[in-house]
Protein backbone atom coordinates (compact mmCIF):
# COMPACT_ATOMS: atom_id res chain seq x y z
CA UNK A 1 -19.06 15.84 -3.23
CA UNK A 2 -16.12 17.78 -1.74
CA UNK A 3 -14.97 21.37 -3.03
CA UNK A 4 -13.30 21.93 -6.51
CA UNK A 5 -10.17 24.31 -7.05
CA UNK A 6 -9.67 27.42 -8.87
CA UNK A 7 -7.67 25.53 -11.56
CA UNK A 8 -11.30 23.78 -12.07
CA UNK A 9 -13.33 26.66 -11.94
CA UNK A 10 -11.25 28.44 -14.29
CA UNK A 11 -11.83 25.76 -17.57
CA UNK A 12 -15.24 26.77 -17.43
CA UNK A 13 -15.57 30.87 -17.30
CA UNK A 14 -14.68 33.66 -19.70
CA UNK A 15 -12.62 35.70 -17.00
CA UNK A 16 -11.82 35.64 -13.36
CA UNK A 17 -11.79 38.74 -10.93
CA UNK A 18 -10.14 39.55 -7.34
CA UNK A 19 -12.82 42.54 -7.18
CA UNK A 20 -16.24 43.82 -8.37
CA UNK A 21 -14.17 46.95 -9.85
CA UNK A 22 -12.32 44.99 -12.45
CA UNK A 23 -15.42 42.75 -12.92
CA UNK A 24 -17.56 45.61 -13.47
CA UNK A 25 -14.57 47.59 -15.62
CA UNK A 26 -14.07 44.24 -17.90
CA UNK A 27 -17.69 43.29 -18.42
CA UNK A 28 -20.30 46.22 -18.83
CA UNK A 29 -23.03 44.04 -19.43
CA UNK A 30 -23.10 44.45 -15.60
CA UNK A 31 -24.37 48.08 -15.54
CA UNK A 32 -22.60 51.18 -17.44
CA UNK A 33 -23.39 53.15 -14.30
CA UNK A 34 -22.17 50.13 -11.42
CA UNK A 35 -18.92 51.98 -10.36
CA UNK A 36 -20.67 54.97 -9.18
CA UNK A 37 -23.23 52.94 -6.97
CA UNK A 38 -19.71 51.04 -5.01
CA UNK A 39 -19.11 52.79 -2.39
CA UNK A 40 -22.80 53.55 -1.43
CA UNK A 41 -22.63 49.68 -1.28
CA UNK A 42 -20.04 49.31 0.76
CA UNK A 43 -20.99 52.16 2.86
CA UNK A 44 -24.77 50.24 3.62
CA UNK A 45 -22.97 46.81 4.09
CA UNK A 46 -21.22 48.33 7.25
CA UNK A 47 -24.24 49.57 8.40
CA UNK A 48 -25.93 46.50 8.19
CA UNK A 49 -23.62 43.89 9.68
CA UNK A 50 -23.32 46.75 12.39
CA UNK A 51 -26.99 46.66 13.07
CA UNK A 52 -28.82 44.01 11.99
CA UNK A 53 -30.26 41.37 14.45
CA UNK A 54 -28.81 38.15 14.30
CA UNK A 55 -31.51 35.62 13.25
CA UNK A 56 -29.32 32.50 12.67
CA UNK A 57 -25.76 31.30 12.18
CA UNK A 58 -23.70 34.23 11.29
CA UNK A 59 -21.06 32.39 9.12
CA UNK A 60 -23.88 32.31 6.44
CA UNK A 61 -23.84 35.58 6.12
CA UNK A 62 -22.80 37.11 2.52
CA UNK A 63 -19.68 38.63 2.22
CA UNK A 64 -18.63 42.59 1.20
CA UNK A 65 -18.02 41.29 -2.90
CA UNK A 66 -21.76 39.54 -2.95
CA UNK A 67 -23.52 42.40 -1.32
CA UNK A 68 -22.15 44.99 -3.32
CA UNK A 69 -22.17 42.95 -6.69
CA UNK A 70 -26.02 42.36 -5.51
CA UNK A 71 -26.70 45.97 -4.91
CA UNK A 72 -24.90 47.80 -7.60
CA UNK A 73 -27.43 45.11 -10.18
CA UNK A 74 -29.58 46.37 -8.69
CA UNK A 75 -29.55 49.66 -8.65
CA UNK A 76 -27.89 50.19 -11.94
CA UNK A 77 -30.50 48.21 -14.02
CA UNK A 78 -33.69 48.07 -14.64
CA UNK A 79 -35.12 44.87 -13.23
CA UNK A 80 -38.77 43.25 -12.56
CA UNK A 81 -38.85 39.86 -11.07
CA UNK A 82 -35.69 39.10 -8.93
CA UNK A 83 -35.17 35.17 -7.43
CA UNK A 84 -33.22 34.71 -4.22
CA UNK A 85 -32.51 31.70 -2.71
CA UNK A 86 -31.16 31.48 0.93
CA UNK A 87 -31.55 34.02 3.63
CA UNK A 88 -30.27 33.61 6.40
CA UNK A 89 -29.59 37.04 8.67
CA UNK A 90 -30.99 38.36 5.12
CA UNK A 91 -27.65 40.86 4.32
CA UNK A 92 -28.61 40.27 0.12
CA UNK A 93 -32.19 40.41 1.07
CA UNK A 94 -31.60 43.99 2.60
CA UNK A 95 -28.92 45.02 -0.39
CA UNK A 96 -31.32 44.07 -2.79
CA UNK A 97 -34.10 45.57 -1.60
CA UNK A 98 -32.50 48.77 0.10
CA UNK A 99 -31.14 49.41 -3.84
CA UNK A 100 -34.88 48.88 -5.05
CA UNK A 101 -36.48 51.03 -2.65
CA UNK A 102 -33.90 53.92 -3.53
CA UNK A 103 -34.60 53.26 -7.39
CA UNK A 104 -37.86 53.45 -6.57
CA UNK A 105 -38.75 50.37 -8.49
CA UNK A 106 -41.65 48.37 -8.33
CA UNK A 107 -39.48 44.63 -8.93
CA UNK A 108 -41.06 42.01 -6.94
CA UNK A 109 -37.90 40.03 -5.52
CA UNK A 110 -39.07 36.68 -4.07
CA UNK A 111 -36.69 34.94 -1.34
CA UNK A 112 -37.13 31.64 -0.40
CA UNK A 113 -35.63 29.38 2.75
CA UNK A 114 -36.05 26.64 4.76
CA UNK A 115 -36.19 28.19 7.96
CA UNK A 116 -39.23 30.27 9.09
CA UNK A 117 -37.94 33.01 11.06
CA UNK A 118 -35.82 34.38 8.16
CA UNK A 119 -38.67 36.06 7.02
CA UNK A 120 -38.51 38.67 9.57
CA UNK A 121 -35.07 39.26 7.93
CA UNK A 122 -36.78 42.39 5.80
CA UNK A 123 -39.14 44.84 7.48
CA UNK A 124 -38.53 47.58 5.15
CA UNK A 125 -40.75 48.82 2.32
CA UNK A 126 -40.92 47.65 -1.20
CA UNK A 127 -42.62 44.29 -3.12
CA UNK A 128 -40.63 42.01 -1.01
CA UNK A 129 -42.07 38.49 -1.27
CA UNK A 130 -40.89 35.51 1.59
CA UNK A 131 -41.78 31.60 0.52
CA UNK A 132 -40.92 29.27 2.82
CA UNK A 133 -39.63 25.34 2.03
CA UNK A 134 -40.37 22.17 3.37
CA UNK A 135 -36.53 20.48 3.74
CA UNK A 136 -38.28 17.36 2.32
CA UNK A 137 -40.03 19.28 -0.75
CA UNK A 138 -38.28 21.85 -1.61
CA UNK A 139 -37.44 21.01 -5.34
CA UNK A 140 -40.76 20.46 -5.98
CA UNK A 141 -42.00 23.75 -4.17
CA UNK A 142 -39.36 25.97 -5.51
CA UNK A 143 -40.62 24.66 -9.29
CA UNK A 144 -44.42 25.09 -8.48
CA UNK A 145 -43.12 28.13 -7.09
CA UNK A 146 -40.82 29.69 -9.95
CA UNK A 147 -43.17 28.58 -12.80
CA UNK A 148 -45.91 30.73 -11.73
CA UNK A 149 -44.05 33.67 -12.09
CA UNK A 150 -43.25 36.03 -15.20
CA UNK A 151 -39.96 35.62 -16.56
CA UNK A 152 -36.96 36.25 -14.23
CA UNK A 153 -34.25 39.24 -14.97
CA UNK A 154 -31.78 38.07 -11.91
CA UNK A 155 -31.36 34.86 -10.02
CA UNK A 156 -29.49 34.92 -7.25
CA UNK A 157 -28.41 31.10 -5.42
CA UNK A 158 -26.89 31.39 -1.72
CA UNK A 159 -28.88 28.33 -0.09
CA UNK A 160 -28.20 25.11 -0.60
CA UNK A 161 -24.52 24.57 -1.79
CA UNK A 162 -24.49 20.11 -1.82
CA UNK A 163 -23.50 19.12 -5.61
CA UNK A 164 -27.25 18.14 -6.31
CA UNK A 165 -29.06 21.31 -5.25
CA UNK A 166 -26.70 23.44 -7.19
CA UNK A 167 -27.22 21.42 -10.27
CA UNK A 168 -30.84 21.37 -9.70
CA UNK A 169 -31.09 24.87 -9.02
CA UNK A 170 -28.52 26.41 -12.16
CA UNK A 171 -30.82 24.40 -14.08
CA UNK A 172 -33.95 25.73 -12.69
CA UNK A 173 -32.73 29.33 -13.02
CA UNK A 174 -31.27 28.68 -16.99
CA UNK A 175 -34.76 27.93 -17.54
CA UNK A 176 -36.76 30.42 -16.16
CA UNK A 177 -34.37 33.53 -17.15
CA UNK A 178 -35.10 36.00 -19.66
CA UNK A 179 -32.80 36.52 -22.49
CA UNK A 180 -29.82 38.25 -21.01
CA UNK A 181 -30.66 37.15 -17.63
CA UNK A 182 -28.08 36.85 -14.78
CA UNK A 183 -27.54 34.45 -12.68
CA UNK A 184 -25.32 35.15 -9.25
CA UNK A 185 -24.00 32.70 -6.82
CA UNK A 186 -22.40 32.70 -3.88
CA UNK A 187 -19.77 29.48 -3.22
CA UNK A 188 -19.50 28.30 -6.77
CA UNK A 189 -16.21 26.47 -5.32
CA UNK A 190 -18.25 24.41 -2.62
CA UNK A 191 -19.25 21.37 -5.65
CA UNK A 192 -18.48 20.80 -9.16
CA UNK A 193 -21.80 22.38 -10.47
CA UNK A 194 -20.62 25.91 -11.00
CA UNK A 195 -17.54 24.30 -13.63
CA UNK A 196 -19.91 21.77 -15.16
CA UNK A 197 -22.91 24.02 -16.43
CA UNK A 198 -21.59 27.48 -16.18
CA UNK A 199 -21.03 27.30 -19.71
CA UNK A 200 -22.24 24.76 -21.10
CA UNK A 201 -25.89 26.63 -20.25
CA UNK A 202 -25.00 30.17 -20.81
CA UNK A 203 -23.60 32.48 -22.98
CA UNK A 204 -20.54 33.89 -20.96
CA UNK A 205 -19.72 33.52 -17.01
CA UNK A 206 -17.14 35.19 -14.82
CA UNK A 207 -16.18 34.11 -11.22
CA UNK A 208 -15.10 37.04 -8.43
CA UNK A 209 -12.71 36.43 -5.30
CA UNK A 210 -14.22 37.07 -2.05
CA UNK A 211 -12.51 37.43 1.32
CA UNK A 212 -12.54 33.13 1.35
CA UNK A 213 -14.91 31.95 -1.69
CA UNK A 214 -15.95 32.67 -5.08
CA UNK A 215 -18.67 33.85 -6.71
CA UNK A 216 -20.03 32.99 -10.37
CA UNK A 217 -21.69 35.36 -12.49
CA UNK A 218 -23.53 34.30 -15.74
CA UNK A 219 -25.15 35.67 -18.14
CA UNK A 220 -27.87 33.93 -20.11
């Protein structure tokens, strides 16, 4: 399935952004604290596209919104079992984590992908936890996966973005988040996913302008 518009997105959220500032401002669920952690966000996202070794295709790479939505989460609440899925040159790997190791919180986040050199994508410290997919079984793996763990505070989606991996995945995440869980993710305009479940499954969602996508944020 092709991309959906704004006008589509918009029938199924409670508010829509053009930066994590008003986001964070409107919706405090987010962190009381988030707008103090900003520019400490944006400061470490320069740092990182400036340095970090490419592994594969840059235009994966998140954006400045996503990383700093990702980090200021993170750093603002208090958070045990994080999900990531996709990544790539492993920018929201190193926000996540480089907010964790700061905190100096022991929350396991577990990334998964289908290619095996992003897991040298984090070499830092902290409970950082790489599982890597078979193309041909990764629903199945992800589930095995997912359902072994404890109960999930934030689930973040930037793999995958086809129509039936989206679907698959919101669905995944609904089930395995705690109540007043988050889910994140990146290209929400890429299928028709984001607009059918966003809330139908959760309590409230929000979507956030980046420099050329959106983002979703939901709250279970």
């Amino acid at each position: 399935m092709d991309g959906v518009s704004l006008n589509y997105l918009s029938k199924s959220t409670n508010g829509i952004f053009l930066s994590i500032e008003t986001l964070v401002n409107s919706v405090p669920e987010i962190a009381d604290n988030a707008l103090n952690n900003l520019d400490d966000a944006r400061n470490f996202y320069s740092k990182i596209v400036n340095e970090k070794k490419k592994i594969t295709n840059t235009r994966w790479n998140a954006e400045l919104q996503l990383f700093s939505l990702l980090y200021v989460i993170t750093k603002s609440k208090n958070l045990e079992v994080i999900i990531e899925t996709g990544v790539a040159n492993g920018l929201t790997t190193n926000a996540i984590m480089q907010a964790l190791v700061i905190s100096n919180s022991s929350c396991a986040l577990h990334s998964f992908d289908v290619l095996p050199e992003t897991k040298k994508a984090y070499i830092g410290e902290g409970n950082w936890n790489f599982h890597l997919l078979s193309s041909k079984k990764a629903h199945k793996q992800i589930v095995k996966t997912v359902m072994q763990l404890p109960k999930v505070d934030l689930w973040v989606h930037d793999s995958n973005h086809g129509y039936r991996w989206q679907k698959f995945e919101y669905q995944l995440a609904f089930s395995r988040l705690r109540k007043g869980g988050i889910l994140i993710s990146d290209d929400i305009d890429a299928s028709p996913a984001w607009g059918e479940l966003a809330k139908t499954l959760f309590r409230e969602s929000f979507i956030v302008f980046d420099s050329r996508k959106f983002i979703g944020i939901a709250f279970k």
